[in-house]
N, C-alpha and C. Protein backbone atom coordinates (compact mmCIF):
# COMPACT_ATOMS: atom_id res chain seq x y z
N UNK A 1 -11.28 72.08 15.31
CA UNK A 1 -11.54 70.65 15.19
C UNK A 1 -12.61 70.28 16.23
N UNK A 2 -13.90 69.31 15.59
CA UNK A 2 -14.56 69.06 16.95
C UNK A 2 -14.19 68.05 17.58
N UNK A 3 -13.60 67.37 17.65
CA UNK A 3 -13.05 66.53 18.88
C UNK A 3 -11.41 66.39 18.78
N UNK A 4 -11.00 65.95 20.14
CA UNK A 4 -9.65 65.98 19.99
C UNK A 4 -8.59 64.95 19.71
N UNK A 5 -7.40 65.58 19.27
CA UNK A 5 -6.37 64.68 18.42
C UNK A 5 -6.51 63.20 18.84
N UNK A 6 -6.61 62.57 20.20
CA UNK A 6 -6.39 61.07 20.05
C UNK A 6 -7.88 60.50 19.57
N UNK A 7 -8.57 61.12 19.81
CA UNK A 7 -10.19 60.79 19.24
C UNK A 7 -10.03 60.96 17.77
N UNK A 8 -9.56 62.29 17.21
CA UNK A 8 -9.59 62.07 15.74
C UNK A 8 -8.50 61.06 15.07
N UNK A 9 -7.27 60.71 15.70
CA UNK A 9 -6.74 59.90 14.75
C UNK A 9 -7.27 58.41 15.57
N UNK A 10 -7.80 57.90 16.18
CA UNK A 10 -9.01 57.08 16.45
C UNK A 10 -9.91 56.52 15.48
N UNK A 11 -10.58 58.03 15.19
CA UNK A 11 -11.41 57.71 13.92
C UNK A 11 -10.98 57.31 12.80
N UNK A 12 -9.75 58.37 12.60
CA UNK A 12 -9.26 57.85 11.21
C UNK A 12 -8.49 56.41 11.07
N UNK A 13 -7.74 55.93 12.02
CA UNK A 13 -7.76 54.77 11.76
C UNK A 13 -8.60 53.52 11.73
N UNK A 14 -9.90 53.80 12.29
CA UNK A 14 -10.70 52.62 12.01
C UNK A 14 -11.40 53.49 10.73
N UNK A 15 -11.43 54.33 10.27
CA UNK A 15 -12.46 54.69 8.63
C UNK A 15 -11.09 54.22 7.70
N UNK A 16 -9.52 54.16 8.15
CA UNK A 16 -8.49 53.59 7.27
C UNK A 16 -9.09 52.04 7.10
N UNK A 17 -8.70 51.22 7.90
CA UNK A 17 -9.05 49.71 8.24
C UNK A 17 -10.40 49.42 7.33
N UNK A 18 -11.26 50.28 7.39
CA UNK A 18 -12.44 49.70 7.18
C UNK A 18 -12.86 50.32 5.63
N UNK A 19 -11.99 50.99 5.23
CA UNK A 19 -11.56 51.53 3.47
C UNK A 19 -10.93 50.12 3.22
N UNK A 20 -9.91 49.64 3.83
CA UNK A 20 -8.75 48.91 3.55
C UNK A 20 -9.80 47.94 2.63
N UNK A 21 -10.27 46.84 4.17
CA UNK A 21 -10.90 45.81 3.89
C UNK A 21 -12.25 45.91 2.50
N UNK A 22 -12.34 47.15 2.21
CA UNK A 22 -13.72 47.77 0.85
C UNK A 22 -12.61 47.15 -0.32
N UNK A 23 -11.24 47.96 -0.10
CA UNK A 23 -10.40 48.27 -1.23
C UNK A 23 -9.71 47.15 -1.52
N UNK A 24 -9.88 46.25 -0.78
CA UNK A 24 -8.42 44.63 -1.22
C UNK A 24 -8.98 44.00 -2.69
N UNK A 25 -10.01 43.98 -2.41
CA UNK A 25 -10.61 42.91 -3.61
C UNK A 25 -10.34 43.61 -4.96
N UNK A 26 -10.38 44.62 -5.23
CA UNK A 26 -10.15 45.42 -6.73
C UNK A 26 -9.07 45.13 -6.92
N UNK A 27 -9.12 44.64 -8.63
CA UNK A 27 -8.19 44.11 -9.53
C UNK A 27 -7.35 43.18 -9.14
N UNK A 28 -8.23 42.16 -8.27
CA UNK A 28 -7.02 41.05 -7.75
C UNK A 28 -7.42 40.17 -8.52
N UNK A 29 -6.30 39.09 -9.20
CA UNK A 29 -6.95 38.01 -9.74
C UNK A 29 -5.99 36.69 -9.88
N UNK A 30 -6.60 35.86 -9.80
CA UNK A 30 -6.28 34.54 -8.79
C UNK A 30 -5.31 34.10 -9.72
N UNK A 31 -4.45 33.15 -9.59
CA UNK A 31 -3.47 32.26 -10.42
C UNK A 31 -3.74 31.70 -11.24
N UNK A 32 -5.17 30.81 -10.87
CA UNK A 32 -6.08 30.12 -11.80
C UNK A 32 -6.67 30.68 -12.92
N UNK A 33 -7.16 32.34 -12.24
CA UNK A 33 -7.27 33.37 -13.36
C UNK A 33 -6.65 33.57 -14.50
N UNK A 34 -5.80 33.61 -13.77
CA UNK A 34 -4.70 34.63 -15.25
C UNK A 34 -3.50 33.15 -15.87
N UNK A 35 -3.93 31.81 -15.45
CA UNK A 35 -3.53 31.27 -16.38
C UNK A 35 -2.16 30.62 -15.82
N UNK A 36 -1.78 31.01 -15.04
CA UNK A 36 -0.27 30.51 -14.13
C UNK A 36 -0.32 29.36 -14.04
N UNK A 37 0.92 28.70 -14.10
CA UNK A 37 0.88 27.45 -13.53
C UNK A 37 1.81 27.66 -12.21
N UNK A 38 1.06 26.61 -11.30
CA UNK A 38 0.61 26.86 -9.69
C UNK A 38 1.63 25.28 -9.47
N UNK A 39 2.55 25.87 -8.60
CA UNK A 39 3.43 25.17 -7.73
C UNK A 39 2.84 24.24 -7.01
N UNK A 40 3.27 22.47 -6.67
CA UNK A 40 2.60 21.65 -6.00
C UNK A 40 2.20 22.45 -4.62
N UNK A 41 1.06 22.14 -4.10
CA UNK A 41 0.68 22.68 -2.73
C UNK A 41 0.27 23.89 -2.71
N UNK A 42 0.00 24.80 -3.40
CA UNK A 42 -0.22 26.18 -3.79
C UNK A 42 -1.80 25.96 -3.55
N UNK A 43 -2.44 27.33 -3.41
CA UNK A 43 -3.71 27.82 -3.45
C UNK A 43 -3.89 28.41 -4.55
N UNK A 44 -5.12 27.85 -5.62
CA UNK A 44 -5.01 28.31 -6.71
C UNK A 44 -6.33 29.96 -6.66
N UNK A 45 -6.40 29.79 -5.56
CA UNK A 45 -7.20 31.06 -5.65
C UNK A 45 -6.13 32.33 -4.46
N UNK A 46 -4.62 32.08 -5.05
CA UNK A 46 -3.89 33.06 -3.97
C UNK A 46 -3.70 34.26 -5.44
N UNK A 47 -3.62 35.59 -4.85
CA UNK A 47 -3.39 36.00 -5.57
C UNK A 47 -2.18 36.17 -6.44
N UNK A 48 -2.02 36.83 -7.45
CA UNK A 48 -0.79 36.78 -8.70
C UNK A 48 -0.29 38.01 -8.07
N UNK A 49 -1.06 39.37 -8.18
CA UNK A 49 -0.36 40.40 -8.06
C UNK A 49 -0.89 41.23 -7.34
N UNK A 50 -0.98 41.43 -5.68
CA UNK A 50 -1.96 42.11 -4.85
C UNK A 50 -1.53 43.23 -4.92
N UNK A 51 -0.51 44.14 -4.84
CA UNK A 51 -0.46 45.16 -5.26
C UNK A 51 -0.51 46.20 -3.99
N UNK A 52 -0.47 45.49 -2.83
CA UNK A 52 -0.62 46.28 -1.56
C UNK A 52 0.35 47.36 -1.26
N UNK A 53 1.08 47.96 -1.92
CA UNK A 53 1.37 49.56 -1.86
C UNK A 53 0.81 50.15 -2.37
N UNK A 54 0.17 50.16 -3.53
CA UNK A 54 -1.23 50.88 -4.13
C UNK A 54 -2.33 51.24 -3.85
N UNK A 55 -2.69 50.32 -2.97
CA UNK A 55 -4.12 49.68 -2.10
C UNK A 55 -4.12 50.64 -1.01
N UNK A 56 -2.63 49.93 0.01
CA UNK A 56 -2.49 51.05 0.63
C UNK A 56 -2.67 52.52 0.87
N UNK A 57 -2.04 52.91 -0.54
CA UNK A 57 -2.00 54.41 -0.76
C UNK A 57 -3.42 55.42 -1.03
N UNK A 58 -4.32 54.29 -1.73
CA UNK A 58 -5.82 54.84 -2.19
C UNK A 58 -6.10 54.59 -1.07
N UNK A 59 -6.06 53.68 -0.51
CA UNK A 59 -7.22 53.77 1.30
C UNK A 59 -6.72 54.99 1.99
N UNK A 60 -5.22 55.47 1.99
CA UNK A 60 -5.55 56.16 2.79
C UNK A 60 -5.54 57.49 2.04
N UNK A 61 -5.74 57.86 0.79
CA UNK A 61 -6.43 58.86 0.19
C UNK A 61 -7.97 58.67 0.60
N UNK A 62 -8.70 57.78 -0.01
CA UNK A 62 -10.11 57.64 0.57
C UNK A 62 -10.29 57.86 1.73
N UNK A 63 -9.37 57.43 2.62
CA UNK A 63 -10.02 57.70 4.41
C UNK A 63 -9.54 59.04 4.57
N UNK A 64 -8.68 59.61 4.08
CA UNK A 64 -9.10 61.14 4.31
C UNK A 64 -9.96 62.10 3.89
N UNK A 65 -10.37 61.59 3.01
CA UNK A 65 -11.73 62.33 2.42
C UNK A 65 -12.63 62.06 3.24
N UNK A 66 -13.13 61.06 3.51
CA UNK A 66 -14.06 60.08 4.25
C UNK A 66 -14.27 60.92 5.72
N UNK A 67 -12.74 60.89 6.29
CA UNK A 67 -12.89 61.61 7.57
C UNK A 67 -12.96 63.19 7.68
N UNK A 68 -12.74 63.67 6.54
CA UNK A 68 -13.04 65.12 6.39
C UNK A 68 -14.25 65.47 5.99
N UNK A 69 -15.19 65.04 5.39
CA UNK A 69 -16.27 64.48 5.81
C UNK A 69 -17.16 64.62 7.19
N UNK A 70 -16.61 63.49 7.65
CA UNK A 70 -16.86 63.15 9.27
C UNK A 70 -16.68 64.34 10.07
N UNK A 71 -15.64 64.96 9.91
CA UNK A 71 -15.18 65.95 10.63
C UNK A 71 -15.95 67.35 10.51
N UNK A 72 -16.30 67.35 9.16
CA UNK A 72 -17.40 68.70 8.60
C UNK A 72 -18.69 68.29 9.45
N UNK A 73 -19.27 66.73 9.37
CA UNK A 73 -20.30 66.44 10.29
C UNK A 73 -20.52 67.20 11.43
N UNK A 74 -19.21 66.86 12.32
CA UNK A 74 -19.49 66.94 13.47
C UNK A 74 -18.73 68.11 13.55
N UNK A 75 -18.53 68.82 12.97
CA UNK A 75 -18.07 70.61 13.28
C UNK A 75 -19.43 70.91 12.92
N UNK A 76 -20.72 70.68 12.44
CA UNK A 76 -21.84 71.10 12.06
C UNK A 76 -22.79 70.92 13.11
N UNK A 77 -22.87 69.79 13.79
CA UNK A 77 -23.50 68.89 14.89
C UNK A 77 -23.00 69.92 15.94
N UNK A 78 -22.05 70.18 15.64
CA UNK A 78 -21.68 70.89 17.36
C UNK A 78 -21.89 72.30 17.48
N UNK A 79 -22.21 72.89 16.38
CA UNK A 79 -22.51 74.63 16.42
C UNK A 79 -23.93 74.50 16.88
């Protein structure tokens, strides 16, 4: 590994975070969207069905690719 464990899971949690915030917006769609009728006081642009165990789960499939990746980088950078 080229750098060490608290540096690499370092990385990987800000390439997680910063997948996250790429990945929220896919297939979200608003109340107003899909036709709901919206409770007095409601935000009609909240979402219906965010789906954040899913979201979850692909970010952090993507951020491991992402950082393995990163990691091939800089095992390359450093020979």
């Amino acid at each position: 590994m080229p750098f060490p464990l608290p540096l690499a899971l370092a990385i990987y949690v800000t390439i997680w975070w910063i997948v996250l915030f790429a990945v929220l917006p896919f297939g979200v769609r608003s109340a107003d969207e899909a036709g709901e009728e919206l409770p007095e006081g409601s935000d009609p642009g909240a979402p219906v069905a965010p789906q954040l165990v899913k979201k979850a789960a692909a970010t952090t499939v993507i951020a491991a690719v992402i950082f393995g990746f990163v990691a091939l980088a800089a095992n390359y950078v450093a020979r």
